[in-house]
Protein backbone atom coordinates (compact mmCIF):
# COMPACT_ATOMS: atom_id res chain seq x y z
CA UNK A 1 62.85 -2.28 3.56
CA UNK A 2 65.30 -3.41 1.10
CA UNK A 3 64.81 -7.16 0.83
CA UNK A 4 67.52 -9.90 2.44
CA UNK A 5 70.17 -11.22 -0.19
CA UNK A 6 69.98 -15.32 -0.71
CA UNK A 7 73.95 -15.81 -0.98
CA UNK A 8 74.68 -19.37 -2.16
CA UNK A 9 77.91 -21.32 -2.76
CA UNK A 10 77.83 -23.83 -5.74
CA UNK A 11 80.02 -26.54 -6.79
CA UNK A 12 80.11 -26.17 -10.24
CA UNK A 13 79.11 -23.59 -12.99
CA UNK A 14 76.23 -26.37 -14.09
CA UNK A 15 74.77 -25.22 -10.61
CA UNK A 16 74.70 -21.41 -11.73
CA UNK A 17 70.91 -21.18 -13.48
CA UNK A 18 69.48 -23.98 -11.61
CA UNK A 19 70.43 -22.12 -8.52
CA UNK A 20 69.33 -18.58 -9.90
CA UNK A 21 65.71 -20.13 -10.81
CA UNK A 22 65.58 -21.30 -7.33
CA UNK A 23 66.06 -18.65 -5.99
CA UNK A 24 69.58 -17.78 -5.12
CA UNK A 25 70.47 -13.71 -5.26
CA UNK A 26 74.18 -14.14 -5.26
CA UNK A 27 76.79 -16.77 -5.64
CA UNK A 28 80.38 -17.36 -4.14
CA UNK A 29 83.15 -18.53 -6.37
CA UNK A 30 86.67 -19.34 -6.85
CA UNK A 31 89.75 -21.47 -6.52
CA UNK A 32 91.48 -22.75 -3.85
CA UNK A 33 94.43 -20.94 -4.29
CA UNK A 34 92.95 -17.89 -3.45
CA UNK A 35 89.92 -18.74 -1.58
CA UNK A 36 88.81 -20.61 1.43
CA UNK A 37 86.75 -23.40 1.45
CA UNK A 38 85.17 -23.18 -1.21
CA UNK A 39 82.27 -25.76 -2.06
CA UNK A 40 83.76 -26.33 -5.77
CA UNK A 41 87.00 -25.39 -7.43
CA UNK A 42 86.30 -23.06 -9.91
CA UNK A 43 88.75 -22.44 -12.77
CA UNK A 44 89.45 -18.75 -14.51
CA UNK A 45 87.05 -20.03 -17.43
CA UNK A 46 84.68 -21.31 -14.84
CA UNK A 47 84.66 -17.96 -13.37
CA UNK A 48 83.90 -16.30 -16.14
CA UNK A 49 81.55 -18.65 -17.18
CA UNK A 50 79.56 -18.40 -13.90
CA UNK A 51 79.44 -14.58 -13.83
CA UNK A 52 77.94 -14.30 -17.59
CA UNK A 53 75.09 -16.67 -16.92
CA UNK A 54 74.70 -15.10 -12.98
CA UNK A 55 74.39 -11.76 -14.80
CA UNK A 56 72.04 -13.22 -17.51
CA UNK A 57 69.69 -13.82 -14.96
CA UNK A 58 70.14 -10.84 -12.80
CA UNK A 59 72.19 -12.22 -10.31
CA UNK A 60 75.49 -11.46 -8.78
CA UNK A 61 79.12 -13.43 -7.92
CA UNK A 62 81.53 -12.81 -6.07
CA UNK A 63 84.91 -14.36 -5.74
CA UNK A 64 86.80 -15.34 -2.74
CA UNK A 65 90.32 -14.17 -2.25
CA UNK A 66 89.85 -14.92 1.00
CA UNK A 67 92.87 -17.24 1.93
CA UNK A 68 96.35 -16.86 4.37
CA UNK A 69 98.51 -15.95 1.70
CA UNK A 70 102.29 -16.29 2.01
CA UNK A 71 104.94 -14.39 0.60
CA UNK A 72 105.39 -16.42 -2.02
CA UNK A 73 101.35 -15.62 -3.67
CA UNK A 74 101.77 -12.35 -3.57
CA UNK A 75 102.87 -11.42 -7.01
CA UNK A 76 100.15 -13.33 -7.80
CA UNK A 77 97.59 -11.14 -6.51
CA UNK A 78 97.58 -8.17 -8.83
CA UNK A 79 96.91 -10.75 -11.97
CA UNK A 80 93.91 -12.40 -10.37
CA UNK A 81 92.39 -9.20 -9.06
CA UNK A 82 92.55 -7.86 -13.06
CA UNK A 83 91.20 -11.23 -14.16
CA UNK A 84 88.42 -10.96 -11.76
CA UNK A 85 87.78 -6.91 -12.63
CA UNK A 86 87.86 -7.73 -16.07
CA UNK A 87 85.75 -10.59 -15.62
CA UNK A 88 82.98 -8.12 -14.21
CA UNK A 89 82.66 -9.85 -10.50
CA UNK A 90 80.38 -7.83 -8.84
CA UNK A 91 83.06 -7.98 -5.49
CA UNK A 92 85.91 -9.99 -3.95
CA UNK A 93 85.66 -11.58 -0.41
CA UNK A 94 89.04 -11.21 1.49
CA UNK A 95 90.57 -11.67 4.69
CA UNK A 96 94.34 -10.84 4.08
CA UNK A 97 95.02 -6.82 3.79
CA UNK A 98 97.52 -7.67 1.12
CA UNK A 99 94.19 -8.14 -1.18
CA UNK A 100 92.59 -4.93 -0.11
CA UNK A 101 96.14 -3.35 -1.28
CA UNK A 102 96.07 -4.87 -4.58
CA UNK A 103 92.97 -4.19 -5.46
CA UNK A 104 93.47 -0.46 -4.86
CA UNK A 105 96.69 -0.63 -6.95
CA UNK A 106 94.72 -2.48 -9.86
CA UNK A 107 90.82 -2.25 -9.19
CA UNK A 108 89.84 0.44 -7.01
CA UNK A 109 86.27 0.44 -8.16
CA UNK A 110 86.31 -3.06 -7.09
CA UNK A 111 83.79 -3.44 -4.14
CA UNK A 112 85.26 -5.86 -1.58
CA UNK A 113 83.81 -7.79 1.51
CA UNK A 114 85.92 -8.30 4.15
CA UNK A 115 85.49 -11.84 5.81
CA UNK A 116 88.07 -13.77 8.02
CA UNK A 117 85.57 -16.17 9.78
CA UNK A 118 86.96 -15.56 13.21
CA UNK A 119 87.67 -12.01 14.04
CA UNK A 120 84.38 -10.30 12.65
CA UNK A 121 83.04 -10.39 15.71
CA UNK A 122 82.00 -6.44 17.10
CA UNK A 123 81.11 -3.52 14.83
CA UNK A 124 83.78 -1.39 15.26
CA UNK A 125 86.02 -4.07 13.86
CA UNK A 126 83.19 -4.12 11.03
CA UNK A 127 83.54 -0.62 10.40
CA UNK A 128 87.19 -0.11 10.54
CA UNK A 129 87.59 -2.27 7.32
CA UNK A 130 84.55 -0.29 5.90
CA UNK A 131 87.36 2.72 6.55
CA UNK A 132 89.54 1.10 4.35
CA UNK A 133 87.98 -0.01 1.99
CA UNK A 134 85.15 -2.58 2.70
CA UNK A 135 81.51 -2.76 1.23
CA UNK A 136 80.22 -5.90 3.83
CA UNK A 137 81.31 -7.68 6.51
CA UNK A 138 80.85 -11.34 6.84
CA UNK A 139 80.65 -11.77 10.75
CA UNK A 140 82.20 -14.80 12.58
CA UNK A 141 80.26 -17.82 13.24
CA UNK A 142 80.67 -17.57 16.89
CA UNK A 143 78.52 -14.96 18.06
CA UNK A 144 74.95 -14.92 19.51
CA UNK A 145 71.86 -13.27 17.53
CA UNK A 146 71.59 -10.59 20.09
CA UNK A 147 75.29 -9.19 19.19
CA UNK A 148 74.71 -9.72 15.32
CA UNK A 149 71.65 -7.44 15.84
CA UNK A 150 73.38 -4.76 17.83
CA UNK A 151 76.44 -5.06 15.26
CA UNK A 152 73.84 -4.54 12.21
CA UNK A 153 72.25 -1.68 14.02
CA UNK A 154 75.77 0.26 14.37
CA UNK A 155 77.49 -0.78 11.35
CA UNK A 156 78.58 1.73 8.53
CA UNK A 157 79.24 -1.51 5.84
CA UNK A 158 76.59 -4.40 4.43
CA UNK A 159 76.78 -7.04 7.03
CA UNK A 160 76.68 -11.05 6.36
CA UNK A 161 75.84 -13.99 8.01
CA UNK A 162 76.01 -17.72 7.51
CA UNK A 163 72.51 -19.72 7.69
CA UNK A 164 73.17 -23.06 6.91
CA UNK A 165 75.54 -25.45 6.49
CA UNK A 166 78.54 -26.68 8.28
CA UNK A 167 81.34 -24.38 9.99
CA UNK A 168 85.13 -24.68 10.46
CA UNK A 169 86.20 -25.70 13.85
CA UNK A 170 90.57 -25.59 13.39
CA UNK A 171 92.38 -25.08 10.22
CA UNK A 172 96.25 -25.15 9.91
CA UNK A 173 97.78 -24.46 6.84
CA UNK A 174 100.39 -27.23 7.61
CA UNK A 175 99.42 -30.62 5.74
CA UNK A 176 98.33 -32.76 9.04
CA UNK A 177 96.80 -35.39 7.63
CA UNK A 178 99.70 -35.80 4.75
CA UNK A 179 102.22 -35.50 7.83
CA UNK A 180 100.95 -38.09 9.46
CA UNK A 181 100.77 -40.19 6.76
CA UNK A 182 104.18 -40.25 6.31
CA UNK A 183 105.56 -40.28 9.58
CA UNK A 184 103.54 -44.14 9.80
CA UNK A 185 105.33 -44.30 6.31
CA UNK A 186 102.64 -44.48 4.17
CA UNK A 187 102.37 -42.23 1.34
CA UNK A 188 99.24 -40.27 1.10
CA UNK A 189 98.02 -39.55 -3.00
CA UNK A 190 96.16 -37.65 -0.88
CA UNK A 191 92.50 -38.96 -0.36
CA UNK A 192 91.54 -36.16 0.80
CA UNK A 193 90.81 -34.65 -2.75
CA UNK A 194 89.70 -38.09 -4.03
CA UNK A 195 87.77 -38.79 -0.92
CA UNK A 196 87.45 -36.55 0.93
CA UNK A 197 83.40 -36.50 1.95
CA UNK A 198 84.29 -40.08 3.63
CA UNK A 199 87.47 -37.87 6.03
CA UNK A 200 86.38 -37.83 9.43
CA UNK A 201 87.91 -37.56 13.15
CA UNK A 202 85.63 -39.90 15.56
CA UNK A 203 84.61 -38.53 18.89
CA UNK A 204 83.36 -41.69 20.51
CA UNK A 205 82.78 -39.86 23.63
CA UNK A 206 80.37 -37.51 22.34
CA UNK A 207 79.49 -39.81 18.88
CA UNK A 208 80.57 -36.87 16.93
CA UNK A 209 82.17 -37.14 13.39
CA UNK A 210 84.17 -34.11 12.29
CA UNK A 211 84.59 -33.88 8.41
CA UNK A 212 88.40 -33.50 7.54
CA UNK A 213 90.35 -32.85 4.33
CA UNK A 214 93.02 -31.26 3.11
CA UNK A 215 94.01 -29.03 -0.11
CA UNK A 216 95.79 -25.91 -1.00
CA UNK A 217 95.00 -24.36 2.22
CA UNK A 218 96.02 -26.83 4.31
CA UNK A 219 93.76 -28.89 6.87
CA UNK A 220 90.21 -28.31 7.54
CA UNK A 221 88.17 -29.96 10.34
CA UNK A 222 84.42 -29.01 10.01
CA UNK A 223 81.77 -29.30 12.50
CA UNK A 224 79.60 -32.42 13.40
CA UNK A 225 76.39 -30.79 13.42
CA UNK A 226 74.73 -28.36 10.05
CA UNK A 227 73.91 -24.79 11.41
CA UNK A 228 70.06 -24.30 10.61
CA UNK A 229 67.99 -21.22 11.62
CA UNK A 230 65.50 -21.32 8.76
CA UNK A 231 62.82 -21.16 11.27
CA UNK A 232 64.49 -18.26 13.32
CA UNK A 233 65.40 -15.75 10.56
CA UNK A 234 62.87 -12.68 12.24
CA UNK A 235 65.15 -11.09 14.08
CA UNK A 236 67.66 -10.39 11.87
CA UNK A 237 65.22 -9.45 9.10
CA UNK A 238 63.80 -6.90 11.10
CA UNK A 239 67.45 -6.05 11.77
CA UNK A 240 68.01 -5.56 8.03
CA UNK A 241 70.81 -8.19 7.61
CA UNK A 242 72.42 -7.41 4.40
CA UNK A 243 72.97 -10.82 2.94
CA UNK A 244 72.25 -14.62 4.77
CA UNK A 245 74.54 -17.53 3.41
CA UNK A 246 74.00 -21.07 2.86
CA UNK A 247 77.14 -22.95 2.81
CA UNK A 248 77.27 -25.57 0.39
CA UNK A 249 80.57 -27.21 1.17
CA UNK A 250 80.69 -31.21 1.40
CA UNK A 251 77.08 -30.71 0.20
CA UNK A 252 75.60 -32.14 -2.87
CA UNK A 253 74.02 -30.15 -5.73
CA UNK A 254 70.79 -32.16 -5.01
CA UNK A 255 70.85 -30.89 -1.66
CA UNK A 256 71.80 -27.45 -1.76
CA UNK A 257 69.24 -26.42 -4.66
CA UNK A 258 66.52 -27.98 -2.43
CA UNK A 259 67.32 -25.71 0.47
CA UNK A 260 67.89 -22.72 -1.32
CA UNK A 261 64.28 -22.91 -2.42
CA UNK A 262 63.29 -23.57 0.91
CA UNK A 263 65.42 -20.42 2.42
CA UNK A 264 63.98 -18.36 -1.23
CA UNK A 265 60.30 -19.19 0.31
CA UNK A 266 61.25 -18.17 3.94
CA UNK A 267 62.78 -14.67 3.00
CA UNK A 268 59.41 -13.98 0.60
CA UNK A 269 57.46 -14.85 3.46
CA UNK A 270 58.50 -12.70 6.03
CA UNK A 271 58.68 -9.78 3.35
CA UNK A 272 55.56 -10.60 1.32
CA UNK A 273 53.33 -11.77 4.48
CA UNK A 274 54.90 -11.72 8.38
CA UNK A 275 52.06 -13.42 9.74
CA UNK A 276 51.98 -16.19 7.26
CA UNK A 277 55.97 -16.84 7.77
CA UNK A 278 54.91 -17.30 11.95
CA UNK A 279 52.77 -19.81 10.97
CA UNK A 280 54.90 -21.62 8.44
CA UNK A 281 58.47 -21.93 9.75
CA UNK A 282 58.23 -24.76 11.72
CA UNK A 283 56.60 -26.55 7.83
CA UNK A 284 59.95 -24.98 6.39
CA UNK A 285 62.59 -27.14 9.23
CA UNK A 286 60.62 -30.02 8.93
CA UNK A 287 61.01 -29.52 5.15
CA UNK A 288 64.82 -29.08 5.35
CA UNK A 289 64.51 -31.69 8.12
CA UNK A 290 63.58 -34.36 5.41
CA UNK A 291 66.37 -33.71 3.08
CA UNK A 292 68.64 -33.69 5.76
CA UNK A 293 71.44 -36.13 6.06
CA UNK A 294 71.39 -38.42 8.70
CA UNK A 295 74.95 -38.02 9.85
CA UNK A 296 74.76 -34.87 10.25
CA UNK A 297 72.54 -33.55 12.84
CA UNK A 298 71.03 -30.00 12.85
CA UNK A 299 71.59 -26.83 14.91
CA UNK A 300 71.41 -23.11 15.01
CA UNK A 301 75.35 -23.37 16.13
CA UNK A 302 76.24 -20.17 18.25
CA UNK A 303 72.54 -18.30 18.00
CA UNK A 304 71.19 -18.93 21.03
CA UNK A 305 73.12 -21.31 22.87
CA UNK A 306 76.79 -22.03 23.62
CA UNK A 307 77.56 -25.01 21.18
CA UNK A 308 80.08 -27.36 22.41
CA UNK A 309 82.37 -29.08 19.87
């Protein structure tokens, strides 16, 4: 059985070898004009900076086109996808079929994942963008374990899934926070770049904080709670889940290094020895546990329960 890829998201290209040592398989970069989210804002040079030392060590990158793109982008997107080809990324994450056009017009050995975060949600969804073009799909973060099973067992592409780390709730691609600013006339030089880890919407009722910031893409609000399911990764193992995630965004390097190498032992242990991963998993949460902010409680989000927030 062809052993799960550790896909992690760093913040900078320092984060590249220390990552790879600690186990990481793959990395996801980018900038925010093309890409979603993104844990770090990584420049052309930082691209191709990443993707020579990934590839030093064996490793892979991928970079996220992944974004709502306007008209006005789009003669935009032929350049980037040439920069990335040439640049030797080992695939491009998109959402928007314009991407999946452009690459065939500039790159069409280019292998491409198809992720939108929201609609990825059934296989046959999954495997009409493997019809056009796609090598993975990176399912939603809505659905329960026993659908990503059955979507892995009838799936024609690589399938992904997110492990850890915090989800988007609502984005608009309007500037909400920088609206409101204004309207109280206040300009905004917008903290949300300068500060944005200290953003939140407060949900006295339920206690909840909601990270919030802003950038390229417009406005983000992010979960309360850190989807964890270190300790519940058999199923889809057995499944043969292409790739598991860990999200690194609003994370610090610190942290996300520590659980990578905590995710790196859990894969090795189901693969190298079943038995001893049954006996260990609950060691490996209260490890991640420790590190584990204190404002931001842990879940496993939609796997097994109906999450409210």
């Amino acid at each position: 059985m062809k052993k799960t890829e550790l896909l992690v998201t760093p913040i900078s290209v320092d984060d590249i070898l220390p990552l790879a040592e600690a186990g990481a398989d793959a990395f996801v970069v980018g900038e925010q004009r093309y890409g979603l989210r993104l844990a770090g804002e990584f420049t052309r040079s930082d691209v191709q900076k990443a993707i020579e030392l990934a590839h030093s060590k064996g490793k892979k990158v991928y970079v996220a086109m992944n974004a709502i793109f306007h008209n006005d982008k789009l003669p935009e997107l032929n350049d980037y996808i040439r920069f990335v080809s040439d640049a030797k990324a080992d695939a491009i994450i998109f959402g928007d079929p314009a991407v999946l056009m452009a690459a065939k017009e500039t790159a069409p050995e280019m292998k491409l994942h198809w992720s939108t975060e929201t609609t990825g949600t059934n296989w046959y969804t999954c495997n009409y963008w493997g019809r056009k073009g796609a090598k993975r799909a990176v399912l939603a973060r809505e659905i329960n374990m026993d659908s990503i099973v059955e979507i892995k067992e009838q799936a024609e592409v690589e399938i992904e899934v997110l492990v850890h780390g915090m989800s988007c709730m609502f984005q608009s691609k309007r500037s909400l926070l920088g609206n409101y600013f204004e309207y109280q006339g206040k300009v905004m030089e917008i903290e949300n770049r300068k500060q944005q880890k200290n953003m939140f919407l407060h949900d006295k009722e339920r206690e909840n904080k909601y990270p919030i910031f802003e950038d390229e893409n417009g406005t983000h609000i992010m979960s309360p709670n850190d989807i964890c399911i270190i300790d519940e990764l058999q199923d889809m193992l057995e499944a043969g889940v292409d790739s598991f995630k860990i999200d690194g965004i609003l994370k610090s390097p610190e942290y996300i290094l520590a659980v990578t190498k905590l995710y790196r032992e859990a894969i090795d242990l189901y693969f190298e020895d079943p038995d001893n991963y049954e006996d260990k998993k609950d060691e490996l949460l209260e490890a991640v546990e420790e590190i584990q902010p204190a404002n931001r409680p842990l879940d496993t989000g939609f796997y097994f329960k109906e999450t409210v927030y």
